[in-house]
PDB file of N, CA and C in Angstrom:
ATOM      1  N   UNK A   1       6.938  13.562   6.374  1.00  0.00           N
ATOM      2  CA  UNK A   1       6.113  14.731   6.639  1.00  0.00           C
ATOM      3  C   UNK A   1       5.791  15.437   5.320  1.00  0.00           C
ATOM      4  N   UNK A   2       4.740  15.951   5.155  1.00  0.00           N
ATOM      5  CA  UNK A   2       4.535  16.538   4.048  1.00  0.00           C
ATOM      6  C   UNK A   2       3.936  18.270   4.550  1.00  0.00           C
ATOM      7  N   UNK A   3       4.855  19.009   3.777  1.00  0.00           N
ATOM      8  CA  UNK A   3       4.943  20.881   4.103  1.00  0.00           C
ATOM      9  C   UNK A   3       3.895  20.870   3.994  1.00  0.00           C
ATOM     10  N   UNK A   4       2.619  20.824   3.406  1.00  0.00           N
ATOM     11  CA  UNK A   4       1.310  21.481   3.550  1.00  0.00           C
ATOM     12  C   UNK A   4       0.405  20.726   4.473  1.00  0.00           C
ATOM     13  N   UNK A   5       0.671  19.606   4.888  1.00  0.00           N
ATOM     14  CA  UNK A   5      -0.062  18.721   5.273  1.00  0.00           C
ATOM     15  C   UNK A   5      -0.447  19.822   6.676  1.00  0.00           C
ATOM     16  N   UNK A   6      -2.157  19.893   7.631  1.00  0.00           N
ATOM     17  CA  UNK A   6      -2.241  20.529   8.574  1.00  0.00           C
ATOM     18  C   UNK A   6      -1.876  19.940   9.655  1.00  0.00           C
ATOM     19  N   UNK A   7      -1.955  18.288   9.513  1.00  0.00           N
ATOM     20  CA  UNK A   7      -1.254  17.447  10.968  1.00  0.00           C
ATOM     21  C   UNK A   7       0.050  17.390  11.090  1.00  0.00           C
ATOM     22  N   UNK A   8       0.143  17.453  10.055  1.00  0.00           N
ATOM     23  CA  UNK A   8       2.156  17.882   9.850  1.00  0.00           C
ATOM     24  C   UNK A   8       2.587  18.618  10.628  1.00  0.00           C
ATOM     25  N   UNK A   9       2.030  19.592  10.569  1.00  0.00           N
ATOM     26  CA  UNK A   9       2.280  21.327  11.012  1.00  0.00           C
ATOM     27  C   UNK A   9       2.187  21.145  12.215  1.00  0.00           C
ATOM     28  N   UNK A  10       1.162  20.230  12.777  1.00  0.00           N
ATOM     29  CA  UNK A  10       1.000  20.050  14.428  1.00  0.00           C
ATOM     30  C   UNK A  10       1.999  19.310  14.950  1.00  0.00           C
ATOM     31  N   UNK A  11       2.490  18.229  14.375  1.00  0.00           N
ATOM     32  CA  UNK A  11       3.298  17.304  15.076  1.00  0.00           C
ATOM     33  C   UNK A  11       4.629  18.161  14.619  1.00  0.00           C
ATOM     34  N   UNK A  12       4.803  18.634  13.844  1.00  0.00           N
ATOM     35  CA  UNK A  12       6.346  19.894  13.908  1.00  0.00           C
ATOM     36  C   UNK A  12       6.147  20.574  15.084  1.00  0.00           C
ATOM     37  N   UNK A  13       4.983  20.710  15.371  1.00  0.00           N
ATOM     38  CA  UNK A  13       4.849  22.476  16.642  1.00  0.00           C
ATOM     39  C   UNK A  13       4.749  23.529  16.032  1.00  0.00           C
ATOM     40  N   UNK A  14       4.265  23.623  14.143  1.00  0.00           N
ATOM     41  CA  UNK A  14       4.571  25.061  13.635  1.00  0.00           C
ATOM     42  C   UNK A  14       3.011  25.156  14.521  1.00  0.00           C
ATOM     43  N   UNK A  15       2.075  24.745  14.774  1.00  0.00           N
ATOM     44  CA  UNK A  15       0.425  25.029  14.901  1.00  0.00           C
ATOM     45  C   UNK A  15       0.144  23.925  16.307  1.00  0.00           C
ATOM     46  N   UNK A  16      -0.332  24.748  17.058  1.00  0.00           N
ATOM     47  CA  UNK A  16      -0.031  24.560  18.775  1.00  0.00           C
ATOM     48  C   UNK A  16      -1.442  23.997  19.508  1.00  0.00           C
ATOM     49  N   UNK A  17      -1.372  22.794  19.904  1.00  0.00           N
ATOM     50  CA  UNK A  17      -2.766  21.935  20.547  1.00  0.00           C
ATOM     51  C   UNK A  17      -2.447  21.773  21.734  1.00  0.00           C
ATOM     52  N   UNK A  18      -3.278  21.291  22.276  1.00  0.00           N
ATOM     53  CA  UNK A  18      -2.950  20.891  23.647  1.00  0.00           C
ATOM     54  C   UNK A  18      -3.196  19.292  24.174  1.00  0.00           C
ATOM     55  N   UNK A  19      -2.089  18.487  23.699  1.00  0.00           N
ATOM     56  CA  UNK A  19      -1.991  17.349  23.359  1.00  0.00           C
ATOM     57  C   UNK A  19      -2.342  16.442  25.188  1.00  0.00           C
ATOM     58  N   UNK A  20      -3.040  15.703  24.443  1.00  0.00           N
ATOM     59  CA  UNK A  20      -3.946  14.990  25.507  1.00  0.00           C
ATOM     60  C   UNK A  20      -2.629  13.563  25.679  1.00  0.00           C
ATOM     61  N   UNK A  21      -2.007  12.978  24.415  1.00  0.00           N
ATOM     62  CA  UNK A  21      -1.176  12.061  24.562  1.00  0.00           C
ATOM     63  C   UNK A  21       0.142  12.164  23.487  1.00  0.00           C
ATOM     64  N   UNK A  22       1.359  11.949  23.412  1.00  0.00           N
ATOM     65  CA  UNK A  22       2.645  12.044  22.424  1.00  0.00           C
ATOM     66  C   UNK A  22       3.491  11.114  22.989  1.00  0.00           C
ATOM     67  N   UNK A  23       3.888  10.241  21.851  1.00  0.00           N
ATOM     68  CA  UNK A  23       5.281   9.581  21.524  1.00  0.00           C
ATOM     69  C   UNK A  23       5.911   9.745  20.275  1.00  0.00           C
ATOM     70  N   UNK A  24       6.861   8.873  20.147  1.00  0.00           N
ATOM     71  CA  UNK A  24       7.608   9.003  18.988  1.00  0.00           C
ATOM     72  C   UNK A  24       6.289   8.074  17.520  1.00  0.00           C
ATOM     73  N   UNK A  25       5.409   7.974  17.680  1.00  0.00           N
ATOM     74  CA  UNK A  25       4.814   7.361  17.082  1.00  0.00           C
ATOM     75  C   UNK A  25       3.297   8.093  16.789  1.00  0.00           C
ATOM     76  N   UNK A  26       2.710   8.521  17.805  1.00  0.00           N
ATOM     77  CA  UNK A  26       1.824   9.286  17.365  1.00  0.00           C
ATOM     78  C   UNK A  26       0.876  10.479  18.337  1.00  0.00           C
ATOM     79  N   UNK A  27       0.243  11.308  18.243  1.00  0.00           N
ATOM     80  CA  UNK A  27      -0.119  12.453  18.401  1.00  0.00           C
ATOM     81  C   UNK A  27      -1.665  12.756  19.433  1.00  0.00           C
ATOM     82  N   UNK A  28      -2.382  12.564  20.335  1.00  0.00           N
ATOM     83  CA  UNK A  28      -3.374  12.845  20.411  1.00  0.00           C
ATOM     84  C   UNK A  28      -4.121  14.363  20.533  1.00  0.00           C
ATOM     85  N   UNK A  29      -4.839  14.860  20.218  1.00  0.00           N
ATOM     86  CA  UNK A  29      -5.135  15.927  20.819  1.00  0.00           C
ATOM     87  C   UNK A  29      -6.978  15.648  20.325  1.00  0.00           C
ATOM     88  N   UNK A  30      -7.885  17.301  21.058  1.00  0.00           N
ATOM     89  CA  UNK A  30      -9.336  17.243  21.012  1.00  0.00           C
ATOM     90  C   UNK A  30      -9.249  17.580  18.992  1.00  0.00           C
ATOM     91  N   UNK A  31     -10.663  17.544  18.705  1.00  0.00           N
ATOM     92  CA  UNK A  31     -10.875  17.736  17.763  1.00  0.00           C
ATOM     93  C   UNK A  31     -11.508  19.826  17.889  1.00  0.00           C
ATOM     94  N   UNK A  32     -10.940  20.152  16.767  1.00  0.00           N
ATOM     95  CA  UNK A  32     -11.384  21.877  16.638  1.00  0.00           C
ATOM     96  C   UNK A  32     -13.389  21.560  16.904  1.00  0.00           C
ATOM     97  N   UNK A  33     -13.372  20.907  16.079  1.00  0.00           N
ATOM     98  CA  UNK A  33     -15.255  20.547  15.865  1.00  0.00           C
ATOM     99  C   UNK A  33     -16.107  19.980  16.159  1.00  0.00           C
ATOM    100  N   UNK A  34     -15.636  19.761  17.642  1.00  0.00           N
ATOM    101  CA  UNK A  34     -15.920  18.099  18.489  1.00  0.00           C
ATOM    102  C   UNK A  34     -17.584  18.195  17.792  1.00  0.00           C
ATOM    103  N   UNK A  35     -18.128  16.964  17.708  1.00  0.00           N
ATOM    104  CA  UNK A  35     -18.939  16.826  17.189  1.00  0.00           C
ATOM    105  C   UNK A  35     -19.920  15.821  18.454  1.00  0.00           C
ATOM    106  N   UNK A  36     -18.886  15.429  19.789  1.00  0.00           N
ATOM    107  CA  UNK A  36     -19.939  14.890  21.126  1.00  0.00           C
ATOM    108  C   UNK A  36     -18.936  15.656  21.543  1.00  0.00           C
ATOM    109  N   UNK A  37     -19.711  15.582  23.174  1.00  0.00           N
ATOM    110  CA  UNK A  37     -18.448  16.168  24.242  1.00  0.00           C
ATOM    111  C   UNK A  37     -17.365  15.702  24.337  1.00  0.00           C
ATOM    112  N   UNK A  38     -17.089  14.575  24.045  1.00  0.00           N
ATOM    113  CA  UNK A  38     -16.078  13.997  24.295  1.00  0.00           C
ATOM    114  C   UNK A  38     -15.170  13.721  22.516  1.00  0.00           C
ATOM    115  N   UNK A  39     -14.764  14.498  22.145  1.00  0.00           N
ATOM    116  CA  UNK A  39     -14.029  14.185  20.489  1.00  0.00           C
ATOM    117  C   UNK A  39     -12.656  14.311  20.240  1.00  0.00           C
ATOM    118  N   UNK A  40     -11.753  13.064  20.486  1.00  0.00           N
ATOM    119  CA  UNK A  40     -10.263  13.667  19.784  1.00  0.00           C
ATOM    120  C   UNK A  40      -9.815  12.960  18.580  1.00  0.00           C
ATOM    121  N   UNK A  41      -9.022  13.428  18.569  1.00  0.00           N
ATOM    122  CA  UNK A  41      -8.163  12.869  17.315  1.00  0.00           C
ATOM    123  C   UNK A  41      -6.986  11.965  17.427  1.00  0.00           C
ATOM    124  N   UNK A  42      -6.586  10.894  17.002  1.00  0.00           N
ATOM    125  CA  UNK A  42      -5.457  10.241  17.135  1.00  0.00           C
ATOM    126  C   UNK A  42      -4.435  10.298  16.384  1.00  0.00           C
ATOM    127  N   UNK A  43      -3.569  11.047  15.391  1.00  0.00           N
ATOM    128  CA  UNK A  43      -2.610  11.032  14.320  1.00  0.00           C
ATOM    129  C   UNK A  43      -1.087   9.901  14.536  1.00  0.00           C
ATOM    130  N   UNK A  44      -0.785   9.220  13.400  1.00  0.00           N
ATOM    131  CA  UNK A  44       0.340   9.192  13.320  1.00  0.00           C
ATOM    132  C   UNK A  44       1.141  10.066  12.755  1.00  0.00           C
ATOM    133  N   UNK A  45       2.323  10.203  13.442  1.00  0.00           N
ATOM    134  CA  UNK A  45       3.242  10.854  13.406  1.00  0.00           C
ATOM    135  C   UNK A  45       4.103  10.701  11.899  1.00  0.00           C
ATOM    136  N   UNK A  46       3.736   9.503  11.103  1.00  0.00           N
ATOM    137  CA  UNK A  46       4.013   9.017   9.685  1.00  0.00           C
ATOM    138  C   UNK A  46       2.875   9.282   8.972  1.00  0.00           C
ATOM    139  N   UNK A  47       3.347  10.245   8.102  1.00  0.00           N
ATOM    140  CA  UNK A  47       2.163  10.701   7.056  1.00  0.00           C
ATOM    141  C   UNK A  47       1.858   9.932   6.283  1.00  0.00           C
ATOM    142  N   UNK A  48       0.644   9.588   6.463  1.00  0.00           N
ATOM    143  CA  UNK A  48      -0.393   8.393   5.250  1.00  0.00           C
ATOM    144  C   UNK A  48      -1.453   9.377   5.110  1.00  0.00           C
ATOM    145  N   UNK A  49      -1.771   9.627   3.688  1.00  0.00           N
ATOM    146  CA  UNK A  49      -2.819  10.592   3.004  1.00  0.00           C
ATOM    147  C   UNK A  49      -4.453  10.053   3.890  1.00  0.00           C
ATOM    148  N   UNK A  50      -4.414   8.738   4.193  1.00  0.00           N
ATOM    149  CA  UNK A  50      -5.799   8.264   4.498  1.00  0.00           C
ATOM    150  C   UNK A  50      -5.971   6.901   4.889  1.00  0.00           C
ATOM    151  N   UNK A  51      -6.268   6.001   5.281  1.00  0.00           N
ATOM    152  CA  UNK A  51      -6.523   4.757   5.622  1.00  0.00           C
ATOM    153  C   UNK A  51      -5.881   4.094   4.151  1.00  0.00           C
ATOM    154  N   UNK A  52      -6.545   4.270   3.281  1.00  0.00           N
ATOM    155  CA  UNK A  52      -6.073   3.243   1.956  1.00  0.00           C
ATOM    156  C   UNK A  52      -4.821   3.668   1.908  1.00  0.00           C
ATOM    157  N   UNK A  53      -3.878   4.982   2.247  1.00  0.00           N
ATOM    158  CA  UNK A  53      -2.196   4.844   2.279  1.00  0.00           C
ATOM    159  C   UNK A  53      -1.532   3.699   3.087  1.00  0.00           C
ATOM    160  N   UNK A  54      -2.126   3.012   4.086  1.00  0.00           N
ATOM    161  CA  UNK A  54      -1.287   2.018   4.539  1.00  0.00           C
ATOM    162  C   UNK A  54      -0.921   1.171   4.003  1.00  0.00           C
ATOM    163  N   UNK A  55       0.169   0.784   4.252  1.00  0.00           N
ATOM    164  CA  UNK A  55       0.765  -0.428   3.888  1.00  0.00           C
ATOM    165  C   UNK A  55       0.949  -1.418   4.771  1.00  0.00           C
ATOM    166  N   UNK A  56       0.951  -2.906   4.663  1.00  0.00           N
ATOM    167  CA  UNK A  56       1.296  -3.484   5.433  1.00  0.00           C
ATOM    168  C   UNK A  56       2.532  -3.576   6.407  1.00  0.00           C
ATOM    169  N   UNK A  57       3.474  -2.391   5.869  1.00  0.00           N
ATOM    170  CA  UNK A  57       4.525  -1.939   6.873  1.00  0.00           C
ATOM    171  C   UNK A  57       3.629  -1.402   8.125  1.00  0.00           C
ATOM    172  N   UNK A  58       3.429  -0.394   7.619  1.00  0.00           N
ATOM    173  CA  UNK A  58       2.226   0.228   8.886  1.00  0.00           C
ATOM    174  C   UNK A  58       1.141  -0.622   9.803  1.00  0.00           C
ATOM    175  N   UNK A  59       1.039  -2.028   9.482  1.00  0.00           N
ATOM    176  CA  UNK A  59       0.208  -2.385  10.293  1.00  0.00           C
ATOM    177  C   UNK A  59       0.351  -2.181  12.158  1.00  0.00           C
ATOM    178  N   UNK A  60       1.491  -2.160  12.405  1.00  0.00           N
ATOM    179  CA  UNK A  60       1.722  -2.158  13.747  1.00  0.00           C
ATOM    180  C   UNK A  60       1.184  -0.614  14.235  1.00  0.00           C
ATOM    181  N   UNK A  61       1.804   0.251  13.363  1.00  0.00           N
ATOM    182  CA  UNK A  61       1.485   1.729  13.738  1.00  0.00           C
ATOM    183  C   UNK A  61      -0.179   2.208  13.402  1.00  0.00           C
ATOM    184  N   UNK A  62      -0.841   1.267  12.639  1.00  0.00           N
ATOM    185  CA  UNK A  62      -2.221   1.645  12.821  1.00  0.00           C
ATOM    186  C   UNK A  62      -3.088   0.902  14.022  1.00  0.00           C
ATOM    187  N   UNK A  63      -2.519  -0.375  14.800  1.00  0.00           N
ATOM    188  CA  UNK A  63      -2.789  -1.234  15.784  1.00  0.00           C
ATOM    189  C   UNK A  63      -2.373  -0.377  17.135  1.00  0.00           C
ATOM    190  N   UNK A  64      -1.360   0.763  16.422  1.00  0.00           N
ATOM    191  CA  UNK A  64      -1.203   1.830  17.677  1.00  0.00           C
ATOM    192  C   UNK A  64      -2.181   2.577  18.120  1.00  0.00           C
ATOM    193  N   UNK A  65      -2.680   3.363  16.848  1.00  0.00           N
ATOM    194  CA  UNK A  65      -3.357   4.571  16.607  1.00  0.00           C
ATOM    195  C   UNK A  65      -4.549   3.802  17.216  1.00  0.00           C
ATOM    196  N   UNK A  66      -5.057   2.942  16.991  1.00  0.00           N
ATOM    197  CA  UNK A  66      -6.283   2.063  17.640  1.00  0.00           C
ATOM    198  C   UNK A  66      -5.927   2.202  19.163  1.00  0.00           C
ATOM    199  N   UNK A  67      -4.946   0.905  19.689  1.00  0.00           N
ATOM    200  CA  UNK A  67      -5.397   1.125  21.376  1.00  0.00           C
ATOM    201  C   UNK A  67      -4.994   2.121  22.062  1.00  0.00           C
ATOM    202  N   UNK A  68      -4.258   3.169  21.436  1.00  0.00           N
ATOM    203  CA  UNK A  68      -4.064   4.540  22.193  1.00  0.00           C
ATOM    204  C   UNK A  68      -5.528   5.048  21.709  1.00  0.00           C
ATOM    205  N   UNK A  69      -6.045   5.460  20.912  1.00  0.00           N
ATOM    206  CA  UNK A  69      -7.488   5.969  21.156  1.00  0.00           C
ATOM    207  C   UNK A  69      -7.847   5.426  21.997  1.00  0.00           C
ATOM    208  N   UNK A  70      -8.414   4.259  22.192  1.00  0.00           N
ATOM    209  CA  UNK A  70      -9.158   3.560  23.495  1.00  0.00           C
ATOM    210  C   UNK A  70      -8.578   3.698  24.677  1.00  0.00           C
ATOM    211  N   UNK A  71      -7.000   4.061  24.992  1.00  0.00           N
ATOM    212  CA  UNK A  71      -6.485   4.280  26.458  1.00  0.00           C
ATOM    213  C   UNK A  71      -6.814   5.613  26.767  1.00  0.00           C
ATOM    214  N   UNK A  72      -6.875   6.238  25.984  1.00  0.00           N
ATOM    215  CA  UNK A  72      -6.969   8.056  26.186  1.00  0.00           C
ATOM    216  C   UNK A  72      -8.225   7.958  26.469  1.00  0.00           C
ATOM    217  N   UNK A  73      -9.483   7.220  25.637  1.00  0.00           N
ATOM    218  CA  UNK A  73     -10.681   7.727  26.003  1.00  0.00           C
ATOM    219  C   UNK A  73     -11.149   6.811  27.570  1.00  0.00           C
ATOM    220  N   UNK A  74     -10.013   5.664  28.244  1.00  0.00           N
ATOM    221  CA  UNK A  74     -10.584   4.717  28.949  1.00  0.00           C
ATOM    222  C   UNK A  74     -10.095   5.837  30.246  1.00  0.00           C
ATOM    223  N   UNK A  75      -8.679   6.632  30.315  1.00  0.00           N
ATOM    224  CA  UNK A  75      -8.229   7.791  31.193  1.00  0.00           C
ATOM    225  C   UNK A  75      -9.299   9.124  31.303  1.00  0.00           C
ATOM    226  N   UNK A  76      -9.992   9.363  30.092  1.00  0.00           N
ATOM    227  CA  UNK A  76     -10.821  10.738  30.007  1.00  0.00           C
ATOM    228  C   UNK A  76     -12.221   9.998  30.868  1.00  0.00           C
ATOM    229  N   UNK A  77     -12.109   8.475  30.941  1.00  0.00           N
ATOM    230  CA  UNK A  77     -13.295   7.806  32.142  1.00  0.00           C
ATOM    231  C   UNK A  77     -15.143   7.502  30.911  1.00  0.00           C
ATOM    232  N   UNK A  78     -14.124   7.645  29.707  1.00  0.00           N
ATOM    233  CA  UNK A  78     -15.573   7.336  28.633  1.00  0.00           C
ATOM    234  C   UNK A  78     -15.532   5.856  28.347  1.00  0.00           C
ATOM    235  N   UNK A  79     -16.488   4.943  28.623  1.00  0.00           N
ATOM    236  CA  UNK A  79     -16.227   3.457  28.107  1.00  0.00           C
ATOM    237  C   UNK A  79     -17.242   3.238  27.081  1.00  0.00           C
ATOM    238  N   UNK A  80     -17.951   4.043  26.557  1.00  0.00           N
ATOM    239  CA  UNK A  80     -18.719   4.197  25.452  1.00  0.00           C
ATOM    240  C   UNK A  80     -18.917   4.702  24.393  1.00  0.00           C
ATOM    241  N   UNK A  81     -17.970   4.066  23.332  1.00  0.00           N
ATOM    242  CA  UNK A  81     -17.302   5.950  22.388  1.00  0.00           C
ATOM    243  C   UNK A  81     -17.714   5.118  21.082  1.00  0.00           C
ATOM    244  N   UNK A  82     -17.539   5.892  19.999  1.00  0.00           N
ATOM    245  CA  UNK A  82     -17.164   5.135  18.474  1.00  0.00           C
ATOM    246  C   UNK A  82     -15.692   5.700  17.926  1.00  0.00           C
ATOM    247  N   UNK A  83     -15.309   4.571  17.505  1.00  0.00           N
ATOM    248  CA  UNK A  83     -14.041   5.108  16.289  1.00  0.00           C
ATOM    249  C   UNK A  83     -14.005   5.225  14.820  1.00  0.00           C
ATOM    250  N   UNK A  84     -14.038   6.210  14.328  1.00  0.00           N
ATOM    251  CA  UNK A  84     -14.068   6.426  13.269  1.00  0.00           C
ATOM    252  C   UNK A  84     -12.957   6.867  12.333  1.00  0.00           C
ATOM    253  N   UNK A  85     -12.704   6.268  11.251  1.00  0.00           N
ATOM    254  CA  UNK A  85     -11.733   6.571  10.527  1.00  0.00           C
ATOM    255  C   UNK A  85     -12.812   7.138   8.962  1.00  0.00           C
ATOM    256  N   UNK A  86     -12.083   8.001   8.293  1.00  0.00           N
ATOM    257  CA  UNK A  86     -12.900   9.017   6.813  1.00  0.00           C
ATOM    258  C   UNK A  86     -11.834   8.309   6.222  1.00  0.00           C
ATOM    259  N   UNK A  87     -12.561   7.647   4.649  1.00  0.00           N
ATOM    260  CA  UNK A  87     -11.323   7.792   3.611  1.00  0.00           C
ATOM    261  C   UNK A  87     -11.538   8.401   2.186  1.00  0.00           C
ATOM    262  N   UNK A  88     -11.137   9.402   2.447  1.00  0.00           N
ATOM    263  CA  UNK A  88     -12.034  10.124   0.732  1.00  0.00           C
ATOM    264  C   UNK A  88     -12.737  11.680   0.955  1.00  0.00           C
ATOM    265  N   UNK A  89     -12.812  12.298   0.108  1.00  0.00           N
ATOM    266  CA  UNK A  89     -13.710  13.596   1.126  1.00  0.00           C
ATOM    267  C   UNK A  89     -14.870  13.402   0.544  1.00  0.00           C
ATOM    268  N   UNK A  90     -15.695  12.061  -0.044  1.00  0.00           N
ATOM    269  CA  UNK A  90     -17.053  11.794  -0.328  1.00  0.00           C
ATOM    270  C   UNK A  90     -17.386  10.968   1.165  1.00  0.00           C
ATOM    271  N   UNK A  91     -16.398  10.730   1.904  1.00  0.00           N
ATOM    272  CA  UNK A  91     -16.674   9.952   2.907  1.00  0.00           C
ATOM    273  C   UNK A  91     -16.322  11.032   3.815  1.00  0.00           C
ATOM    274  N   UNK A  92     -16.221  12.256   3.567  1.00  0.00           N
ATOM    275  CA  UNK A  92     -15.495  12.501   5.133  1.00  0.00           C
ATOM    276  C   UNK A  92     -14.795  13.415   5.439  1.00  0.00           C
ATOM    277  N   UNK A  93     -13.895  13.167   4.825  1.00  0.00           N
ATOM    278  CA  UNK A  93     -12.491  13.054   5.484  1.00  0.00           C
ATOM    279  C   UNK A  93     -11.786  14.684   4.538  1.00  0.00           C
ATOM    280  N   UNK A  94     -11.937  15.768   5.209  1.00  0.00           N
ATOM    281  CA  UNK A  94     -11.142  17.175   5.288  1.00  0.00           C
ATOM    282  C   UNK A  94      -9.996  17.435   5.440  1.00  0.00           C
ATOM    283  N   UNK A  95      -9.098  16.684   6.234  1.00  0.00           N
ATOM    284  CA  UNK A  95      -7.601  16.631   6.506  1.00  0.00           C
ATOM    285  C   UNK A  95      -6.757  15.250   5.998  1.00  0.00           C
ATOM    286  N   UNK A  96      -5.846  15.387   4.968  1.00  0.00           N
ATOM    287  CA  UNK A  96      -5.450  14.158   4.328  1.00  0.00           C
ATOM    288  C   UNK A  96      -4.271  13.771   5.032  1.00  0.00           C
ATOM    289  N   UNK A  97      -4.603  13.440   6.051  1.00  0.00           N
ATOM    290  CA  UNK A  97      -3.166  12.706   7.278  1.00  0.00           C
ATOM    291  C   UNK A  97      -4.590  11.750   7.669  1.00  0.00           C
ATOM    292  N   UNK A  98      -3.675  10.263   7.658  1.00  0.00           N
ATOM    293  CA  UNK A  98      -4.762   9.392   8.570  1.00  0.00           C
ATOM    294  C   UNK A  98      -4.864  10.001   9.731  1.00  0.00           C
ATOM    295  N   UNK A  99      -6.243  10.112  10.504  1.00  0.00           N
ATOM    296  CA  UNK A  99      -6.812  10.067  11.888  1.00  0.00           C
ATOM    297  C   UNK A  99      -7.716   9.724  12.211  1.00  0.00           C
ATOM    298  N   UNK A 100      -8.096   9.148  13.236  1.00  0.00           N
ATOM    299  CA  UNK A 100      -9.097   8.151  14.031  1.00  0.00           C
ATOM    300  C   UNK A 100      -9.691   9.124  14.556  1.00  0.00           C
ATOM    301  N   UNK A 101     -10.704   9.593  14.594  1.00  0.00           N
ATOM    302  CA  UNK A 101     -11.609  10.224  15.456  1.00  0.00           C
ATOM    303  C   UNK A 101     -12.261   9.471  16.878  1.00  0.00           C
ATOM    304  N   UNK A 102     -11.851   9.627  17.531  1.00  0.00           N
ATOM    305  CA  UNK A 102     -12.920   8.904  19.268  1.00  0.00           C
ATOM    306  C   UNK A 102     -14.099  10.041  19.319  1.00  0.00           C
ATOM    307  N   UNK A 103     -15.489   9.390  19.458  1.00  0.00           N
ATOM    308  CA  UNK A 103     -16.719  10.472  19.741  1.00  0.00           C
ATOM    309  C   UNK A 103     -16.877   9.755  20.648  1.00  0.00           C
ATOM    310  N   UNK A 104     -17.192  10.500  22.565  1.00  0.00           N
ATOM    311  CA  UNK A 104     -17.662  10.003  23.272  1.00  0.00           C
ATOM    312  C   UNK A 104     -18.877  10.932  23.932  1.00  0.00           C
ATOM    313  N   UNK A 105     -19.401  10.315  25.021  1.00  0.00           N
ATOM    314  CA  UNK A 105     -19.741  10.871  26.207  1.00  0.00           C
ATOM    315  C   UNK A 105     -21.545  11.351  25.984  1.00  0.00           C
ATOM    316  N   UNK A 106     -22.320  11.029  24.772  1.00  0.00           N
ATOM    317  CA  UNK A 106     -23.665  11.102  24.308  1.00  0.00           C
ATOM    318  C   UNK A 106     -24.183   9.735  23.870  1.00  0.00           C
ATOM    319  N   UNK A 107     -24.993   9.579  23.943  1.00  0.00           N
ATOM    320  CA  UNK A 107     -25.399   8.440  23.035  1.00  0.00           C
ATOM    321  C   UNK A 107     -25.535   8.883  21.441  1.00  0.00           C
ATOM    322  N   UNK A 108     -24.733   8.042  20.499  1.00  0.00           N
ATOM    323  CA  UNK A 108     -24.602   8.065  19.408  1.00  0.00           C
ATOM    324  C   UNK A 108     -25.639   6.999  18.713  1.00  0.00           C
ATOM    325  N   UNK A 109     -25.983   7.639  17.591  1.00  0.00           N
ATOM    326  CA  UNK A 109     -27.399   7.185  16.740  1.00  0.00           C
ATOM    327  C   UNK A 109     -26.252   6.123  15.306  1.00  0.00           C
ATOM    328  N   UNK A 110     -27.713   5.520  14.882  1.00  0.00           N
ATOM    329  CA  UNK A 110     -26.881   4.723  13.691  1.00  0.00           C
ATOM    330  C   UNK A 110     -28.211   4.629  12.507  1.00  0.00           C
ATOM    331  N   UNK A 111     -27.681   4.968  11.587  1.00  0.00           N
ATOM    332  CA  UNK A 111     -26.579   5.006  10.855  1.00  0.00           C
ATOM    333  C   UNK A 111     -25.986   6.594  11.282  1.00  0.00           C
ATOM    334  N   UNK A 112     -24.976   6.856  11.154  1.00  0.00           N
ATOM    335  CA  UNK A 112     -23.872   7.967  11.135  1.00  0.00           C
ATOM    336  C   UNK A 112     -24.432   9.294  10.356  1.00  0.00           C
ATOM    337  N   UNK A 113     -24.802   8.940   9.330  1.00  0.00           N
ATOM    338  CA  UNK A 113     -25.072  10.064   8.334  1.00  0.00           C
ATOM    339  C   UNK A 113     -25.191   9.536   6.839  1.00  0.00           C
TER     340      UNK A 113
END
């Protein structure tokens, strides 16, 4: 865990969501900024700064963070979503804890941005 980290703070309980899914492994809740109707977040519960922090130790726990996004969004009844992972804040990415973003429930355009 890292003290400043903001997903940190969530999976401690210092900063209070209303978690859609929890195990000993990782975290779901909505996103503050949903960006479709349908937007959460997936965290592991093991702090990796960003996608390029994994290690091949982590492969299992990022194969998590994957089909728990897709079970949460297949229970919320969305079978049409994107997953997105940010690595970098030229790419993205505002909070330095890996998380998967699920956008569902609109039709989504391509390219992204």
């Amino acid at each position: 865990m890292d003290d400043n980290c903001l997903f940190c703070k969530i999976i401690k309980g210092e900063i209070p969501v209303e978690k859609l899914f929890e195990d000993d492994d990782v975290l779901v809740f909505d996103d503050i900024n949903p960006q479709a109707p349908t937007h959460f977040l997936v965290i592991p519960k093991k702090h990796l700064s960003g996608p390029a922090a994994a290690s091949m130790e982590d492969d299992g726990l990022i194969g998590k963070v994957f089909r728990t996004g897709c079970e949460v969004a297949r229970k919320k009844g969305i079978d049409h979503y994107r997953l997105v992972l940010n690595n970098g804040e030229q790419a993205g990415q505002a909070v330095f804890h890996l998380h998967l973003h699920i956008l569902g429930g609109r039709p989504l355009t391509w390219p992204p941005g």
